[in-house]
Protein backbone atom coordinates (compact mmCIF):
# COMPACT_ATOMS: atom_id res chain seq x y z
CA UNK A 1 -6.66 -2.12 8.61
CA UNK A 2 -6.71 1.13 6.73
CA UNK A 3 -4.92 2.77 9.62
CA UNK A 4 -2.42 0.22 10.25
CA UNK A 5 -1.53 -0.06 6.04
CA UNK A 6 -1.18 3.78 6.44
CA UNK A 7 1.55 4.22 9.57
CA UNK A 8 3.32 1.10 7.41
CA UNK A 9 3.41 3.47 3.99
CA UNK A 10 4.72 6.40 6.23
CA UNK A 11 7.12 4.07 8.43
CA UNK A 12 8.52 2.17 5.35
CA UNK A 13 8.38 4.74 2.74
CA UNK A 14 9.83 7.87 5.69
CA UNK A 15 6.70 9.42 3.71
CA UNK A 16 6.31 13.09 5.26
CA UNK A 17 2.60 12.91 6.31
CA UNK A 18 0.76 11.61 9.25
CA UNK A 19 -0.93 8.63 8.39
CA UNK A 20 -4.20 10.36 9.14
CA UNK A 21 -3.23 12.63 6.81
CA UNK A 22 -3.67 9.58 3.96
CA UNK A 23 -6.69 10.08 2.38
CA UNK A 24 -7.95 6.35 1.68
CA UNK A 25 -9.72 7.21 -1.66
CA UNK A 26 -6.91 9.46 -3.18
CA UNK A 27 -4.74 7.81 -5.58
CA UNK A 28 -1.16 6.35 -3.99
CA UNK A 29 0.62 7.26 -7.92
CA UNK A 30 0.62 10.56 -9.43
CA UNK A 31 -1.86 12.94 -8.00
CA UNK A 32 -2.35 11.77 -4.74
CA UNK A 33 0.94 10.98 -2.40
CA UNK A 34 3.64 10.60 -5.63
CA UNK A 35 4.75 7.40 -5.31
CA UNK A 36 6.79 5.31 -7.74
CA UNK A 37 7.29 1.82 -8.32
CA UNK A 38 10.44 1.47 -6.00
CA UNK A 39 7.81 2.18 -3.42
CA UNK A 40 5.29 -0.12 -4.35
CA UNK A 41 8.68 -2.41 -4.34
CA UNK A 42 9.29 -1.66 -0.67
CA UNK A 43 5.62 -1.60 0.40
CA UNK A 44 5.18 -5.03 -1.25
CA UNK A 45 8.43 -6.65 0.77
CA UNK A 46 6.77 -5.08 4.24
CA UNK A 47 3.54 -6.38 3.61
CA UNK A 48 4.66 -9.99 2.61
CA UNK A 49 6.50 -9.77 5.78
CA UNK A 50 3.77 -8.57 7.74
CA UNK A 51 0.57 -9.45 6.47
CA UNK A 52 1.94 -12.98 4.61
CA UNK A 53 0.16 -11.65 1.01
CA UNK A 54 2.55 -11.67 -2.07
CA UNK A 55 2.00 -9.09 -4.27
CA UNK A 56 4.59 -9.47 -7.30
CA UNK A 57 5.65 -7.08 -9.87
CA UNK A 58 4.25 -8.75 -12.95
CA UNK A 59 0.79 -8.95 -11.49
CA UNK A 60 -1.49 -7.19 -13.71
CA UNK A 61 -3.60 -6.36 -10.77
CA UNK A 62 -1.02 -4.04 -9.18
CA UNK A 63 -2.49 -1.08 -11.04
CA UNK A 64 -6.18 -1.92 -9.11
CA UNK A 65 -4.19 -3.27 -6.41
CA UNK A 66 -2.00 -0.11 -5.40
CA UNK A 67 -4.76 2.54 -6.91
CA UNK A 68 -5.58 3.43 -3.34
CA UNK A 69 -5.19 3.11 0.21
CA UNK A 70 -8.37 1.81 0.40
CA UNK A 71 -8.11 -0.61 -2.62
CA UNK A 72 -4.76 -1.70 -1.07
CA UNK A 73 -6.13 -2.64 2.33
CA UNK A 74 -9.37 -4.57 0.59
CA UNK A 75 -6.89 -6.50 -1.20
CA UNK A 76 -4.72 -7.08 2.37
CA UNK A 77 -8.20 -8.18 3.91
CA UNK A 78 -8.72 -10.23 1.73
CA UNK A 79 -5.11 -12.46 1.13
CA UNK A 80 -4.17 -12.15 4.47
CA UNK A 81 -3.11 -15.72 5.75
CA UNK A 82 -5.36 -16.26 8.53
């Protein structure tokens, strides 16, 4: 999953790192690759669409939710419509 969530961050965001270059535990904001909320935006809409797990803006998750790749892809795993 991890691997997958990455090449759709790189794909959907044109990111300019491999997606084995995403470490899974460094944060996704800030520090770790920069992004903003536009992004989270984006990589919301292409995970809805993929995965079928609705992650909206007002959740007051999003900060847990989007604090890592890894934290991101536990949350996929786990909403994913089977």
């Amino acid at each position: 999953m991890l691997k997958e969530l990455a090449e759709l961050m790189v794909t959907t965001l044109d990111l300019e790192v491999a997606p084995k270059d995403i470490d899974p535990e460094a944060p996704l904001f800030g520090d770790g690759l920069g992004l903003d909320s536009i992004d989270a935006l984006e990589l919301s809409l292409e995970i809805s669409k993929r995965y079928g797990v609705e992650i909206k803006a007002e959740d007051e998750r999003n900060e847990q939710i989007f604090a890592s790749l890894r934290a991101l892809g536990t949350y996929v795993e786990q909403h994913a419509k089977q």
